[in-house]
C-alpha atoms as a PDB file:
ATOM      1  CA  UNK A   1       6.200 -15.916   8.774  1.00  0.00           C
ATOM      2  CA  UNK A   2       8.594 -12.710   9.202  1.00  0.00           C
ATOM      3  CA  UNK A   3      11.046 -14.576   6.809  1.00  0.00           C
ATOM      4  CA  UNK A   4       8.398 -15.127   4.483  1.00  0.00           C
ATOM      5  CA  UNK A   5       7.775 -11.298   4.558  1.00  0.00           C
ATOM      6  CA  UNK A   6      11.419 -10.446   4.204  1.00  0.00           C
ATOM      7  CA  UNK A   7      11.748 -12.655   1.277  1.00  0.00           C
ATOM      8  CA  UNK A   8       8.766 -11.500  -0.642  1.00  0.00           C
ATOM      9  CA  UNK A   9       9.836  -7.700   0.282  1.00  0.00           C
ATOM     10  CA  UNK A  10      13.229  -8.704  -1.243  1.00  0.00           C
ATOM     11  CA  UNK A  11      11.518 -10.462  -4.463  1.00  0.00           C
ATOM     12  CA  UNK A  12       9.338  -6.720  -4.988  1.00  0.00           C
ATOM     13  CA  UNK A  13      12.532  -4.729  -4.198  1.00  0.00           C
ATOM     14  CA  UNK A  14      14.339  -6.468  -6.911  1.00  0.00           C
ATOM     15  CA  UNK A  15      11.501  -6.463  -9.044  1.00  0.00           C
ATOM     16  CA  UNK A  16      11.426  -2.138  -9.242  1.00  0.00           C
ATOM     17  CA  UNK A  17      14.007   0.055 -11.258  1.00  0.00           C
ATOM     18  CA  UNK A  18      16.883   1.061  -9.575  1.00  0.00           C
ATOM     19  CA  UNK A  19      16.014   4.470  -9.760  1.00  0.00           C
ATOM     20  CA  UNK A  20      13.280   4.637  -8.308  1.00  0.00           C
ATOM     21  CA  UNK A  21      14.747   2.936  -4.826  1.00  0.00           C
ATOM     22  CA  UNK A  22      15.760   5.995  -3.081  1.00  0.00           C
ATOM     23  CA  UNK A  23      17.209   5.683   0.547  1.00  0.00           C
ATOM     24  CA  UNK A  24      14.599   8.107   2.150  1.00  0.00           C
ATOM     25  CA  UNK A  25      11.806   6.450   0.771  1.00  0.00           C
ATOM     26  CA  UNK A  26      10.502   3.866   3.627  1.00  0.00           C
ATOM     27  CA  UNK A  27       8.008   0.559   2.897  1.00  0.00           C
ATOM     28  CA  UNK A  28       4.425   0.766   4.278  1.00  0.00           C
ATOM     29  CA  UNK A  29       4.018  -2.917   5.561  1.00  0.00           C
ATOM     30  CA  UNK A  30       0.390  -3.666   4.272  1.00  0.00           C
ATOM     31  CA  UNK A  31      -2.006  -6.355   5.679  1.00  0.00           C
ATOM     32  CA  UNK A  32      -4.732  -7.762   3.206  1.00  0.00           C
ATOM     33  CA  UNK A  33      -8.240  -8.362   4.039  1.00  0.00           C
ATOM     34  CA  UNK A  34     -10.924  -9.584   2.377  1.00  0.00           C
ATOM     35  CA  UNK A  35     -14.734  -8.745   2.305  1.00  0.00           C
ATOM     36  CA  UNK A  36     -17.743 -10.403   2.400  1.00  0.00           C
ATOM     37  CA  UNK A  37     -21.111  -9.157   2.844  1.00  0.00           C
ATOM     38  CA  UNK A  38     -19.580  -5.985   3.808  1.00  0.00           C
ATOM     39  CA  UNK A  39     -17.758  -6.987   6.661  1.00  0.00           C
ATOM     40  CA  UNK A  40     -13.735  -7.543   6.709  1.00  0.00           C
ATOM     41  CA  UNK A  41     -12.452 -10.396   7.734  1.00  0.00           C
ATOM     42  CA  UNK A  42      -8.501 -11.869   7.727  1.00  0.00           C
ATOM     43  CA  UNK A  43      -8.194 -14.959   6.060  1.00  0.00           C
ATOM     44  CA  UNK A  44      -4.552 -16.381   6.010  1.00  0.00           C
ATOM     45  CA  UNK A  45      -5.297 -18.844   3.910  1.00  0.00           C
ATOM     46  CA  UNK A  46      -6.482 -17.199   1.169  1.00  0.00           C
ATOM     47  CA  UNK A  47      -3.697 -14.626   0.673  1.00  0.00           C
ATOM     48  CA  UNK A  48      -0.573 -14.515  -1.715  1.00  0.00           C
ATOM     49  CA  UNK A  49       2.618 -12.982  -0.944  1.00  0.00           C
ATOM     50  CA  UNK A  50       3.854 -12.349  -4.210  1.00  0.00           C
ATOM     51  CA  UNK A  51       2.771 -10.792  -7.320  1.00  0.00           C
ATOM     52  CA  UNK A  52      -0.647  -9.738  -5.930  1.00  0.00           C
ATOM     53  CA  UNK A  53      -0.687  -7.727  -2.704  1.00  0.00           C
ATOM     54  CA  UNK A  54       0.239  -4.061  -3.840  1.00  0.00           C
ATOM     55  CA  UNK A  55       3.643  -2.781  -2.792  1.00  0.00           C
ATOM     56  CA  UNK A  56       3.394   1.116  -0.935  1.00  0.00           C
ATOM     57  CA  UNK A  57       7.045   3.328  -0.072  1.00  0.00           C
ATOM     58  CA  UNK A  58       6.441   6.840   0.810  1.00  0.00           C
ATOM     59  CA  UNK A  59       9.005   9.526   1.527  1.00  0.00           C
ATOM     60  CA  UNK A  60       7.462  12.374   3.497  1.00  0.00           C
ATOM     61  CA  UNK A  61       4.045  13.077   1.363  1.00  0.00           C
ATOM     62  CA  UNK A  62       5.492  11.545  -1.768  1.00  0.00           C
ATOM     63  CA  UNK A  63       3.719   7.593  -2.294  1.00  0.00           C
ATOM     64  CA  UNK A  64       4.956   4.947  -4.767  1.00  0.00           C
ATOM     65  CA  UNK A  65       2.363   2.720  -5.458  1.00  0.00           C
ATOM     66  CA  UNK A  66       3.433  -0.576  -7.355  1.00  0.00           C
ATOM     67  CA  UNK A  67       1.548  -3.432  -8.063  1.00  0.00           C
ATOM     68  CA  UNK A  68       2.011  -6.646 -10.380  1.00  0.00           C
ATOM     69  CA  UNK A  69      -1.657  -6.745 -11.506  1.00  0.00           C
ATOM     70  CA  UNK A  70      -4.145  -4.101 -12.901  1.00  0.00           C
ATOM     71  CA  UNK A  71      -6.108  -2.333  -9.987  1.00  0.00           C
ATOM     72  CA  UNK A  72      -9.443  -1.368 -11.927  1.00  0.00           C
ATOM     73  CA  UNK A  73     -10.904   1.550  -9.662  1.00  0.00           C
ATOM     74  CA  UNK A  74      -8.762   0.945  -6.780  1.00  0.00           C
ATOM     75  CA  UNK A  75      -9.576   3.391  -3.538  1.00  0.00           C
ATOM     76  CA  UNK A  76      -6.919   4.882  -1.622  1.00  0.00           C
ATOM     77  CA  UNK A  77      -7.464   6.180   1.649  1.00  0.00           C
ATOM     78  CA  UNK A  78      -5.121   7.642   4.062  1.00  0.00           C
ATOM     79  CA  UNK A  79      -6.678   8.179   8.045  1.00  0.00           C
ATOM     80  CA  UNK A  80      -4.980  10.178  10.449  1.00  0.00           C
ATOM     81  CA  UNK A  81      -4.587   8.640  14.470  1.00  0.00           C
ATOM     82  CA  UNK A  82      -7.830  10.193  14.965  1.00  0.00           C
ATOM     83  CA  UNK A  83      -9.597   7.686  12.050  1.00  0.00           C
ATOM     84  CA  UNK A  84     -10.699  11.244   9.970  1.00  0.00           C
ATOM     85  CA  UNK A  85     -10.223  10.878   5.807  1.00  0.00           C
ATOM     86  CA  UNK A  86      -7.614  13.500   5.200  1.00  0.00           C
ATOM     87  CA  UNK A  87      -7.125  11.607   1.391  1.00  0.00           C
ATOM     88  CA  UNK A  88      -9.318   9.893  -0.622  1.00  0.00           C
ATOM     89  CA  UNK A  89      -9.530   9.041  -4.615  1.00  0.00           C
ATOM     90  CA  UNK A  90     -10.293   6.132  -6.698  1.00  0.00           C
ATOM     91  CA  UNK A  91      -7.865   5.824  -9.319  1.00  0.00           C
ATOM     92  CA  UNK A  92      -6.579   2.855 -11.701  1.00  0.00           C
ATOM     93  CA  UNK A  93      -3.246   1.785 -11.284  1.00  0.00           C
ATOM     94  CA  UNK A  94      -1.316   0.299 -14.112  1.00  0.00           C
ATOM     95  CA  UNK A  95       0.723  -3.358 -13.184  1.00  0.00           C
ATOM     96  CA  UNK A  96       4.473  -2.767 -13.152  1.00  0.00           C
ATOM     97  CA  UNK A  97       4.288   0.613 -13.357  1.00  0.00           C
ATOM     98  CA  UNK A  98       5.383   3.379 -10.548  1.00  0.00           C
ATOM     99  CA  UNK A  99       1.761   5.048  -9.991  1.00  0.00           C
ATOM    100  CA  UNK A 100       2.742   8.707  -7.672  1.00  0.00           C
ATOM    101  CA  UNK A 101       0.663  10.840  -5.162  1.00  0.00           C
ATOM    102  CA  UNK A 102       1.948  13.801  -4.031  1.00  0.00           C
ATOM    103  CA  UNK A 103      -0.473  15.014  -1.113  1.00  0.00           C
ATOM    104  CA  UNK A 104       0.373  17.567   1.183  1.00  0.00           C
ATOM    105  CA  UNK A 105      -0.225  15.920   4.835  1.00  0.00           C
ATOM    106  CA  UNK A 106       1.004  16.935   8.411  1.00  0.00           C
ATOM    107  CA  UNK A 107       3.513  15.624  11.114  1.00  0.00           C
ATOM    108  CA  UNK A 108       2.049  12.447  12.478  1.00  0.00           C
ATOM    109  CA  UNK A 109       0.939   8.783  12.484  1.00  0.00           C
ATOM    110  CA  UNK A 110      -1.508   7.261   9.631  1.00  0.00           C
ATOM    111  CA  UNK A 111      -3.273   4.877   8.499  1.00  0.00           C
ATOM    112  CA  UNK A 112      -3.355   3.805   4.579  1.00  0.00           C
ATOM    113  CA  UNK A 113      -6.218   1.551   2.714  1.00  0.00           C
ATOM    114  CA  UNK A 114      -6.263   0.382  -0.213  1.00  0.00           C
ATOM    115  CA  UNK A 115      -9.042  -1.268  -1.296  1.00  0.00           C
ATOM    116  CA  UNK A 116      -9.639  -2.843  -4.779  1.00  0.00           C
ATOM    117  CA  UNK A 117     -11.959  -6.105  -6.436  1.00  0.00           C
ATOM    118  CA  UNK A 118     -12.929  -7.406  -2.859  1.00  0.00           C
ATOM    119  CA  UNK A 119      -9.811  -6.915  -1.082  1.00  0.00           C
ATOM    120  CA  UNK A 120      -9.096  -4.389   1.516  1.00  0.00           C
ATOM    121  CA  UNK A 121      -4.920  -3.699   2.265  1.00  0.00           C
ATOM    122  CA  UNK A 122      -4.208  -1.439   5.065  1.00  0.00           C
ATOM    123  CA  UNK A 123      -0.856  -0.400   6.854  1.00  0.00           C
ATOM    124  CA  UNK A 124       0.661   2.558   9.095  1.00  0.00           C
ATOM    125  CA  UNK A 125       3.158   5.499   8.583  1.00  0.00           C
ATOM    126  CA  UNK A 126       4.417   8.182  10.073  1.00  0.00           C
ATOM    127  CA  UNK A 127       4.883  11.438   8.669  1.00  0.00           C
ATOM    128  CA  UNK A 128       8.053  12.975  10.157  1.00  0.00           C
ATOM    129  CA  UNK A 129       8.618  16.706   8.771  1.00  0.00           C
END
């Protein structure tokens, strides 16, 4: 499984233009879930590695969003440790295309959702300055 990750981080890395692969900027490992009846559940059956899960880097408060299909109304939500909202929007994000927030967040360790057409992807960061 964790060389099935590596490759498919590879595949997106190579996928994104050089210049926007900058050595600060660090990969937010995302998890998908899916919803039904508006509960989440993991289903490892269902999911695809490549060419549908979004891809998140972030450097500081700076977050590269890049996905290889059209997220139509897509929420993004970042939680601090103590599960409080301290970012929310809903925003459409174009496929192969770099799509930037700049937010201005504090020291410490988070939790980012992104949720979009049934599908719920979540991973953690740390803010460090």
């Amino acid at each position: 499984m964790k060389g099935t990750l590596f490759i498919a981080a590879i595949t997106i890395l190579s996928c994104l233009p050089a210049s926007s692969l900058h050595a600060k900027k660090k990969i937010i490992t995302l998890t998908e879930h899916f919803t039904t009846d508006n509960k989440i559940k993991w289903d490892e059956e269902e999911r695809s590695l490549i060419g549908n899960i979004p891809f998140i880097l972030h450097n500081q408060n700076i977050f590269y969003i890049y996905s290889g299909v059209l997220l139509e109304e897509a929420k993004l939500t970042i939680k601090d440790k103590y599960n409080h909202i301290v970012y929310t929007t809903i925003e459409t994000m174009l496929p192969h295309e770099e799509n930037v927030f700049i937010l201005n967040i504090e020291k410490g360790n988070y939790t980012i959702e992104l949720e979009s057409k049934g599908s719920i992807y979540s991973g953690y960061f740390e803010i460090t300055e």
